[in-house]
Protein backbone atom coordinates (compact mmCIF):
# COMPACT_ATOMS: atom_id res chain seq x y z
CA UNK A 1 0.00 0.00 0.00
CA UNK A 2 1.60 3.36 -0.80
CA UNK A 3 2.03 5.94 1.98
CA UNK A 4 0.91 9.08 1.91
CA UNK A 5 2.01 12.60 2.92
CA UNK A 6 0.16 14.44 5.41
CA UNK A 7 -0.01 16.90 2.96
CA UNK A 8 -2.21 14.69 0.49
CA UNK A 9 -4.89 13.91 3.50
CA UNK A 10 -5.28 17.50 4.58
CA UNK A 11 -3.83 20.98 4.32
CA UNK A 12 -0.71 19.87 5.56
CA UNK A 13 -0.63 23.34 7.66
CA UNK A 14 0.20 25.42 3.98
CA UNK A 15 -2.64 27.43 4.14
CA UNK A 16 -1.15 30.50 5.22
CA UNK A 17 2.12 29.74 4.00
CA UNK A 18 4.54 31.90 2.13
CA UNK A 19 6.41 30.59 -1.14
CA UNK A 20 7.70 31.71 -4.17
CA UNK A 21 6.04 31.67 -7.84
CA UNK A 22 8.47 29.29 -9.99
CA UNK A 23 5.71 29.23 -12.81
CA UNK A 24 3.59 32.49 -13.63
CA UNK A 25 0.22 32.26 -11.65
CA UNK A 26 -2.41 33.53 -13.59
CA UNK A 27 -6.01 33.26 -15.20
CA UNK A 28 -5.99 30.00 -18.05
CA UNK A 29 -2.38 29.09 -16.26
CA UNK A 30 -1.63 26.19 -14.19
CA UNK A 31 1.17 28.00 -11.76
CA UNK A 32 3.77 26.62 -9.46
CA UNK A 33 4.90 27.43 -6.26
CA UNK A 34 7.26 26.18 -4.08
CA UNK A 35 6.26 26.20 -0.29
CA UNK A 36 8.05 24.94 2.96
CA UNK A 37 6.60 21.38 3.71
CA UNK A 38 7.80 19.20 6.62
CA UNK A 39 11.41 21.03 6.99
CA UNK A 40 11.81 20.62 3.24
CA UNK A 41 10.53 22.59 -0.10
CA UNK A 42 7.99 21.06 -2.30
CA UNK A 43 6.44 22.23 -5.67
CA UNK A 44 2.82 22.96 -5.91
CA UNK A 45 0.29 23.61 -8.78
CA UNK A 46 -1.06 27.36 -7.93
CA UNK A 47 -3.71 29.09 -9.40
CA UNK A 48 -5.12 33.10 -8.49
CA UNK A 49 -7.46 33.06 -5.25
CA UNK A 50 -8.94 36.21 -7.11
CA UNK A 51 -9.25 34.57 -10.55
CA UNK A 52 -8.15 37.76 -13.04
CA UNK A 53 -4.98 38.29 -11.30
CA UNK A 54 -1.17 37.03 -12.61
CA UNK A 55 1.83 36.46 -10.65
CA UNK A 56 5.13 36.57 -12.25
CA UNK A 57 7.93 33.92 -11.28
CA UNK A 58 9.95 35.54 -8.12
CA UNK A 59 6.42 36.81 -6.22
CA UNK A 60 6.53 35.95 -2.61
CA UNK A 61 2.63 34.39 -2.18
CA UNK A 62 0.66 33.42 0.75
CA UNK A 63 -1.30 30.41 0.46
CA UNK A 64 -5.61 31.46 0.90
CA UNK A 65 -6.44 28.29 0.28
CA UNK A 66 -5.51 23.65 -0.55
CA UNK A 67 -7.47 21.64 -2.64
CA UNK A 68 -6.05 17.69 -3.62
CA UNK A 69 -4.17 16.77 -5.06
CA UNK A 70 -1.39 19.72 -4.26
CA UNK A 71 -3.53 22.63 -5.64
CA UNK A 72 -3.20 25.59 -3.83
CA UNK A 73 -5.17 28.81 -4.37
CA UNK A 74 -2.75 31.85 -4.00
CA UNK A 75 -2.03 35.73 -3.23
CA UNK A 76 0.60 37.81 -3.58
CA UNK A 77 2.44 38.72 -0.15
CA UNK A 78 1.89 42.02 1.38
């Protein structure tokens, strides 16, 4: 039976994490982020939590919101 992360059976605890854009976020894009998971990085499909905006690569984000598997719904850091 394969294992799996805590991160695939809930949020993991990255809502209302910080990461960086790796792949521009933005509306008809699948993004990518990379966010701090269990004293490591992992990559993470992103799309806009308000749907018209884009993120270029480099934005620090903060996670508004998970979805399986590894979607998370973003904003750009204030």
């Amino acid at each position: 039976m394969a294992r799996r992360s805590s991160v695939d059976r809930d949020d993991g605890g990255v809502v209302g994490q910080e990461g960086r854009v790796t792949g521009t976020v933005g509306p008809g894009l699948v993004g990518e982020v990379i966010l701090p998971v269990r004293g490591g990085s992992e990559a993470f499909n992103a799309y806009p939590y308000i749907g018209t905006d884009t993120i270029p690569i480099g934005t620090l984000v903060r996670v508004m919101s998970y979805t399986q598997p590894r979607i998370v719904f973003v904003s750009a850091a204030m």
